[in-house]
Protein backbone atom coordinates (compact mmCIF):
# COMPACT_ATOMS: atom_id res chain seq x y z
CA UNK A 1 -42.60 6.75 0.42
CA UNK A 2 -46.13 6.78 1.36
CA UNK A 3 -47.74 3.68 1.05
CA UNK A 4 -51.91 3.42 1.26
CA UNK A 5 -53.14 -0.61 2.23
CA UNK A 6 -56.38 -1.67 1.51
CA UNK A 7 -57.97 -4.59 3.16
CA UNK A 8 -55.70 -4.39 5.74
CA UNK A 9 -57.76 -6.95 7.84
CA UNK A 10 -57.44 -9.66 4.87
CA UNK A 11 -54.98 -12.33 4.87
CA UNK A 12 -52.50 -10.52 2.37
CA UNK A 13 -53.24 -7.37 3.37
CA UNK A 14 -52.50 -8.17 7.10
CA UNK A 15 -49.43 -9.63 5.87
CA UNK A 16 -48.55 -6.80 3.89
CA UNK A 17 -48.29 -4.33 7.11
CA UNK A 18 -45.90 -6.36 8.45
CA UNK A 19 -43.45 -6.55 5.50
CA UNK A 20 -44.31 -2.82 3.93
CA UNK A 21 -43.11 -0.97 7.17
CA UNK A 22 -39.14 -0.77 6.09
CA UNK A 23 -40.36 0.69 2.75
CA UNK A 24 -42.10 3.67 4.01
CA UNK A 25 -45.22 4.92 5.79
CA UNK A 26 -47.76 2.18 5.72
CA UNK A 27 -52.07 3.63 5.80
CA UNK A 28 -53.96 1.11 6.28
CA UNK A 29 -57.70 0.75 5.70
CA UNK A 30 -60.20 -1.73 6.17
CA UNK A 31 -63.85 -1.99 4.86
CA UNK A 32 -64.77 0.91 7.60
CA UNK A 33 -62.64 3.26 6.49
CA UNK A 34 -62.74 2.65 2.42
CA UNK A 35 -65.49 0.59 1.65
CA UNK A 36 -64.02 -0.58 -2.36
CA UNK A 37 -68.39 -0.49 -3.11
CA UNK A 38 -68.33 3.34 -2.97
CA UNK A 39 -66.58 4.64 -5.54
CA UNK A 40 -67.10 8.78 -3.82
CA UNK A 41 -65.06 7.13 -0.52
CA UNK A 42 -62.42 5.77 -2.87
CA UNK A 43 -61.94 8.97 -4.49
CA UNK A 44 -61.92 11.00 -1.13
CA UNK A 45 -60.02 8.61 1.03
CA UNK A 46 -56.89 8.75 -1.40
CA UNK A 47 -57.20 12.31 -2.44
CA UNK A 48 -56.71 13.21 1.61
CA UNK A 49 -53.91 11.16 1.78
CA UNK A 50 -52.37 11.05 -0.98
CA UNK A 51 -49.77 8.51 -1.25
CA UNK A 52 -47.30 7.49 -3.80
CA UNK A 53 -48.01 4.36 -3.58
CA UNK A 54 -51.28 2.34 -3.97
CA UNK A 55 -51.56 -1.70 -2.90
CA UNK A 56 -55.11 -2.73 -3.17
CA UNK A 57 -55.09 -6.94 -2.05
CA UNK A 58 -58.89 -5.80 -1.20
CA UNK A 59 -61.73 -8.17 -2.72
CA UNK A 60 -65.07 -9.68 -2.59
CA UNK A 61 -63.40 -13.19 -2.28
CA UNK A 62 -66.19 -15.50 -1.43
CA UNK A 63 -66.11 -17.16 -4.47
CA UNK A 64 -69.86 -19.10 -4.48
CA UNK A 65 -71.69 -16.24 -3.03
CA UNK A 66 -70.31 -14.04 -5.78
CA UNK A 67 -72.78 -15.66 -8.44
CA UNK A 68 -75.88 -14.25 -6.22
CA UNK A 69 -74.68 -10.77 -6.04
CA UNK A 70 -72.88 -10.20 -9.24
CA UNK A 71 -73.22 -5.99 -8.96
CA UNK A 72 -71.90 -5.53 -5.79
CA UNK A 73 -69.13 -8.16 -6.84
CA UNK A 74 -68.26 -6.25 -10.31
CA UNK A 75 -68.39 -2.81 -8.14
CA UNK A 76 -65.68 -3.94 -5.76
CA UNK A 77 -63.50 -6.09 -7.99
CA UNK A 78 -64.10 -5.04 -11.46
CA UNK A 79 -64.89 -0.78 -11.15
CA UNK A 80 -63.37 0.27 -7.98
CA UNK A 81 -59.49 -1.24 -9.34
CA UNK A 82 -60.08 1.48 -11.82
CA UNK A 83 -60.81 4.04 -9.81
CA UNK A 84 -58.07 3.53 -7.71
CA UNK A 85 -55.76 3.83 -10.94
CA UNK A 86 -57.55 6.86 -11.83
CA UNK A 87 -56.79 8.95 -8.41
CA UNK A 88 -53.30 6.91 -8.30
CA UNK A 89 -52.48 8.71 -12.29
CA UNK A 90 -53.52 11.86 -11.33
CA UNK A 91 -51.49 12.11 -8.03
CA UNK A 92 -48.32 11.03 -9.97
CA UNK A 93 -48.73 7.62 -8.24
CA UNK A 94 -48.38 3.81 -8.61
CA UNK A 95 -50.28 0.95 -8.00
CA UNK A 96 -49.87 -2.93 -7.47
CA UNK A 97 -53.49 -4.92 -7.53
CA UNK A 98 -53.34 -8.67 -7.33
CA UNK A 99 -55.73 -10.73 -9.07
CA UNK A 100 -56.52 -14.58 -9.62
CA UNK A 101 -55.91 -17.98 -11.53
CA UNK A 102 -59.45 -17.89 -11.58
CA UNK A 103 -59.61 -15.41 -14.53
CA UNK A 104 -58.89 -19.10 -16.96
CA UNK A 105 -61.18 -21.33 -17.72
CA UNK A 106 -58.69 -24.50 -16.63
CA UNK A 107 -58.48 -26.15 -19.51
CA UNK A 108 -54.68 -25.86 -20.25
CA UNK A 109 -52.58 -29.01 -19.55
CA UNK A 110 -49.58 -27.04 -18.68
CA UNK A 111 -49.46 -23.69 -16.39
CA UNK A 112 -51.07 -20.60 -17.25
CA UNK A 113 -48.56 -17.60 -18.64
CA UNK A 114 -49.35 -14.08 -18.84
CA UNK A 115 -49.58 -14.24 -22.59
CA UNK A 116 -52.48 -17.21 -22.20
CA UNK A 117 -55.84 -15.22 -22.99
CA UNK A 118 -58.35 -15.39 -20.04
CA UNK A 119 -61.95 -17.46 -20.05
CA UNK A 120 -63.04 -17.09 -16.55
CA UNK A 121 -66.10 -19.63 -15.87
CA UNK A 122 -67.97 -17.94 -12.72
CA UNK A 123 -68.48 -14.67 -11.56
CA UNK A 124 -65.35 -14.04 -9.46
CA UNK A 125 -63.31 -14.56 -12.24
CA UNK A 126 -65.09 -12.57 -14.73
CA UNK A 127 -65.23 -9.76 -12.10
CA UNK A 128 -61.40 -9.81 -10.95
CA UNK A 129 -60.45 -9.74 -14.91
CA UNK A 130 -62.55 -6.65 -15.20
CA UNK A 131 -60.34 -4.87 -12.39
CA UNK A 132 -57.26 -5.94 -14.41
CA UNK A 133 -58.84 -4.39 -17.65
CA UNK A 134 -59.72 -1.69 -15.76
CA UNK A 135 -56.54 -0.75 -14.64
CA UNK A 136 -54.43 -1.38 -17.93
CA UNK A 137 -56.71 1.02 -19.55
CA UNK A 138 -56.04 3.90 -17.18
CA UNK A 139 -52.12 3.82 -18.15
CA UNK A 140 -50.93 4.44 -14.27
CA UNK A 141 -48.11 2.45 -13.47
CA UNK A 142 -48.98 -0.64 -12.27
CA UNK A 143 -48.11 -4.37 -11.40
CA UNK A 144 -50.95 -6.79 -11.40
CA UNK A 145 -49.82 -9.88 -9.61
CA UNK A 146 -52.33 -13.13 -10.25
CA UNK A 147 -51.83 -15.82 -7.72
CA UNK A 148 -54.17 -19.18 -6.17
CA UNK A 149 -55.14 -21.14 -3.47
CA UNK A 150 -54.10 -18.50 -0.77
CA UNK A 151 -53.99 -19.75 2.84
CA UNK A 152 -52.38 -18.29 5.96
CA UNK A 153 -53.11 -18.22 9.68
CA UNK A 154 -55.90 -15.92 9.45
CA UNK A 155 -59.32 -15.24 7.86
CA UNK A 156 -61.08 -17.76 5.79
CA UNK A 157 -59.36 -20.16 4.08
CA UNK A 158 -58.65 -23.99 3.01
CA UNK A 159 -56.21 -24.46 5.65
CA UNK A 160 -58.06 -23.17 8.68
CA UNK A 161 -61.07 -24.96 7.17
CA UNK A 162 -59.36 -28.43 6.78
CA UNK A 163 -57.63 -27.71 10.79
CA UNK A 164 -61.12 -27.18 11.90
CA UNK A 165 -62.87 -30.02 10.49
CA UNK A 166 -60.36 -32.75 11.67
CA UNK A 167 -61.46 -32.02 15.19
CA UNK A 168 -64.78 -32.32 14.50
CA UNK A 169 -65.47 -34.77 11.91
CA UNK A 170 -63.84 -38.79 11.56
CA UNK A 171 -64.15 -38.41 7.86
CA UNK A 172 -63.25 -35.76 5.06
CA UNK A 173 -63.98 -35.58 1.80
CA UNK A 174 -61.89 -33.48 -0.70
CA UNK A 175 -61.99 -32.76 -4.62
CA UNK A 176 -59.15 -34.44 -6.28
CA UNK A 177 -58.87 -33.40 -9.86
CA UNK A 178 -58.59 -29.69 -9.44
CA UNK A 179 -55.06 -28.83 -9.93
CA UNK A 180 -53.26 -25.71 -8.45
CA UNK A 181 -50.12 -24.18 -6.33
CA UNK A 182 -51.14 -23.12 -2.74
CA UNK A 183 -49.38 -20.12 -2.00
CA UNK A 184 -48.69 -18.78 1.38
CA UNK A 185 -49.94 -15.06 2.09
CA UNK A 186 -47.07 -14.09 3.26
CA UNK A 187 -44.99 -15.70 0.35
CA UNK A 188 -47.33 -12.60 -1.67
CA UNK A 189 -46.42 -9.99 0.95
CA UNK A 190 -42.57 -10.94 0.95
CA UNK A 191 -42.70 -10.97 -2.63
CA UNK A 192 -44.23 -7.62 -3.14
CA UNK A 193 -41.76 -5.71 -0.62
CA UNK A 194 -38.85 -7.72 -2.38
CA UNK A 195 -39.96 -6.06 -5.49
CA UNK A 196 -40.51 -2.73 -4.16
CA UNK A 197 -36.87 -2.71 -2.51
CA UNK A 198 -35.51 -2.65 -6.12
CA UNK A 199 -37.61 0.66 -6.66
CA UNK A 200 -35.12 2.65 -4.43
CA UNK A 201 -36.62 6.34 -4.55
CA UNK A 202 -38.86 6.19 -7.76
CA UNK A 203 -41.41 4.43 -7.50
CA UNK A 204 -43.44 5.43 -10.19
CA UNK A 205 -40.83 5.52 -12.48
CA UNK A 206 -39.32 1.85 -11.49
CA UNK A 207 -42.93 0.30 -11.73
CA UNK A 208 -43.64 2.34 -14.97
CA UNK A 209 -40.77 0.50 -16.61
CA UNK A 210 -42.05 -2.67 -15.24
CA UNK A 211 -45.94 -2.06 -15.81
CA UNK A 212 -47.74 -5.22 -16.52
CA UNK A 213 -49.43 -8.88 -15.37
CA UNK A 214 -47.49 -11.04 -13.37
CA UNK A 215 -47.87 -14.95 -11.68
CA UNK A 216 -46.87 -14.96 -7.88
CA UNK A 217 -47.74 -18.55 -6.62
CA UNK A 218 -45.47 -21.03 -5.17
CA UNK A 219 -43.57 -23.51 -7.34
CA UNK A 220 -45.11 -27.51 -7.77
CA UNK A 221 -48.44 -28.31 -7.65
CA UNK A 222 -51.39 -30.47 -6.35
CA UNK A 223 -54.53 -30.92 -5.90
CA UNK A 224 -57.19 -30.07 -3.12
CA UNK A 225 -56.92 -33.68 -1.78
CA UNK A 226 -53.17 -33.28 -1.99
CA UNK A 227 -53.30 -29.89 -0.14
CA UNK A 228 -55.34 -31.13 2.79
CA UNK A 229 -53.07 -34.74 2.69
CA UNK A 230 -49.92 -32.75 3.57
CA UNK A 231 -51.47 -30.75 6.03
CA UNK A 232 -52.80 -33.89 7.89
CA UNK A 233 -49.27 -35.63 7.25
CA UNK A 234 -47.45 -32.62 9.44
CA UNK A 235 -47.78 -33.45 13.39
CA UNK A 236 -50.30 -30.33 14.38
CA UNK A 237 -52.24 -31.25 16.98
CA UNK A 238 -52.19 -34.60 16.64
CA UNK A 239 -53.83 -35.74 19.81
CA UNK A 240 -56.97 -33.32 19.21
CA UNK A 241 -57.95 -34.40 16.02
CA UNK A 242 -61.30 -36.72 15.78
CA UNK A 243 -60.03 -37.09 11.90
CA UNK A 244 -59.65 -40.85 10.81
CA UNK A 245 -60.42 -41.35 7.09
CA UNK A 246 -59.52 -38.46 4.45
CA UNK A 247 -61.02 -39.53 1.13
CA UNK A 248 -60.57 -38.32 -2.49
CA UNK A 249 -63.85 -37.40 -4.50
CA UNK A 250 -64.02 -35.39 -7.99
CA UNK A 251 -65.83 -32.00 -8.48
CA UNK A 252 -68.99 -33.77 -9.45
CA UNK A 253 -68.97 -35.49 -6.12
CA UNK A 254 -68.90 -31.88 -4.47
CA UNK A 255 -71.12 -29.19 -6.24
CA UNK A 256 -70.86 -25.95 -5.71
CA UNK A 257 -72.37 -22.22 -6.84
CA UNK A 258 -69.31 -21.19 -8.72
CA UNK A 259 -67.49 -23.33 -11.51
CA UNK A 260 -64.21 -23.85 -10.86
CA UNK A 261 -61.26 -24.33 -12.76
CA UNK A 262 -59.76 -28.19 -13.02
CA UNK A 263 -56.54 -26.57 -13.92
CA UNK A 264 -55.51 -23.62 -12.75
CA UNK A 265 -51.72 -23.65 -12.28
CA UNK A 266 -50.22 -20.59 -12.92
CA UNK A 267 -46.50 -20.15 -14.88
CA UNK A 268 -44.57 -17.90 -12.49
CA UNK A 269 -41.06 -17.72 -14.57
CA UNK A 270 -41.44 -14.09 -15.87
CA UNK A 271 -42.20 -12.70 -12.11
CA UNK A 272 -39.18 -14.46 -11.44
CA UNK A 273 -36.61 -13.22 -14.48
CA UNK A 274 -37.74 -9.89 -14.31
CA UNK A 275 -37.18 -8.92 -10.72
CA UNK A 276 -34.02 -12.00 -9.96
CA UNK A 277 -36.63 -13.70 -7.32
CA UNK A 278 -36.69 -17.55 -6.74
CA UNK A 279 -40.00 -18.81 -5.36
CA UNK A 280 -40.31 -21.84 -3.11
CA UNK A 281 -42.51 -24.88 -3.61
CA UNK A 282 -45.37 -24.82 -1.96
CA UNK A 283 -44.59 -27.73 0.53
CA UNK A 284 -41.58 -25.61 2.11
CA UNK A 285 -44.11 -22.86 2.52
CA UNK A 286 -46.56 -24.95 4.28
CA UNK A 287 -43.97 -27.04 6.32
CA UNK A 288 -42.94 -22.81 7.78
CA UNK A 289 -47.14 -21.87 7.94
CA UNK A 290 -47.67 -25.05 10.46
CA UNK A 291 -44.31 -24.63 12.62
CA UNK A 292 -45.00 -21.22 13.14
CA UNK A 293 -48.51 -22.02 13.93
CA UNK A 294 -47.13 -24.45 16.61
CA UNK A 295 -45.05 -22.10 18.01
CA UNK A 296 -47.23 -19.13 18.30
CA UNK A 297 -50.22 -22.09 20.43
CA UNK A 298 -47.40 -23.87 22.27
């Protein structure tokens, strides 16, 4: 099988090299090499290599900034997904895309299915719903996996950011009453291969069967304040931190560019039935993020 990566230097994407390399050959291409903002690139960086297989984890991620650039946001998340599944159809190919909880509007009280309709409240949202429209309409087959709060040991995220600050700052304040599942990158990349394993030699015909949306985060939840608690609870770097008070504050305390969603856990029970997977809580996939990070500095 070949396989073509995009944003390959992205947290899931990086991932994603690592676990797709049993499954076949693995292309990989950054921003250089397939910039997702010109759709003529797209078109002739998959036509050359045609592969059977299409992951795009690629995005314009940076979730604030997004509502002062809204074209270039809707070209890379909301048109290019569909041109992807338009080269992908006519090569005989598939395609997995993953998306975000940020496509509801966070007003549910209990998680988010695939049958809930979306409401997205800011830009991002609005845009990565468009690439999953985008792509349903084409008819390629396809899994779109939505997932939240990703973190890893690499690129920009809430993690890294929270690591950072402790040896810098004696206090921290962090939003309280937004409600989500942090989910490991590599949880998404393990998941994906998992998936693909079951495809055996037909890809296209496995994920045809299977077409659809799909929740990939990991089981529990908590809140920002939560997240950042239990990475200050573990032992990392202990001795280096300047950190001394972490303190709660709600989203009106810390305004941002972007609305976000007070609510925005995510029901992952059909991901799970369909292809036999059981997904950890989120704790367990933290507690494995900051051993491994201890190993890999010690």
């Amino acid at each position: 099988m070949k396989i073509l990566l995009t944003g390959a230097t992205g947290q899931v994407g990086w991932e994603l090299q690592r676990t797709l390399i049993t499954l076949g050959e693995v292309i990989s291409v950054g921003r250089s090499q397939m910039d997702l903002a010109q759709l003529n690139t797209i078109r002739r960086i998959i036509r050359e290599i045609q592969p059977d297989l299409i992951i795009n984890p690629a995005a314009y991620t940076a979730v604030d900034q997004a509502e002062s650039e809204p074209d270039l946001v809707m070209a890379i998340n909301g048109i290019a997904p569909g041109a992807i599944a338009e080269e992908a159809k006519r090569l005989g190919a598939a395609m997995i895309h993953y998306s975000t909880d940020y496509v509801f509007d966070g007003l549910n009280t209990t998680p988010y299915t695939e049958a809930d309709k979306p409401n997205p409240q800011n830009i991002y949202g609005m845009t990565k719903l468009a690439g999953e429209q985008a792509i349903m309409a084409v008819g390629v087959p396809h899994l779109i996996l939505r997932t939240s709060w990703i973190y890893g040991l690499r690129g920009k995220n809430f993690l890294l950011t929270m690591q950072k600050l402790a040896q810098e700052r004696e206090e921290i304040r962090v939003v309280n009453n937004q409600i989500g599942a942090p989910t490991w990158s590599r949880l998404i990349a393990e998941v994906t291969a998992q998936i693909l394993s079951q495809a055996r030699q037909d890809v296209s015909g496995f994920l045809a069967s299977k077409s659809g949306i799909y929740h990939l985060t990991a089981n529990g939840q908590t809140s920002w304040y939560g997240f950042a608690k239990a990475i200050f609870d573990h032992n990392f770097q202990q001795s280096e931190r300047k950190l001394q008070r972490l303190i709660a504050i709600t989203s009106k305390d810390y305004p941002t560019a972007a609305s976000r969603p007070a609510y925005s856990l995510l029901n992952s029970q059909k991901l799970s039935n369909t292809f036999d997977l059981v997904l950890p809580e989120w704790q367990r996939s933290l507690e494995l993020v900051l051993t491994e990070q201890i190993f890999v500095t010690a």
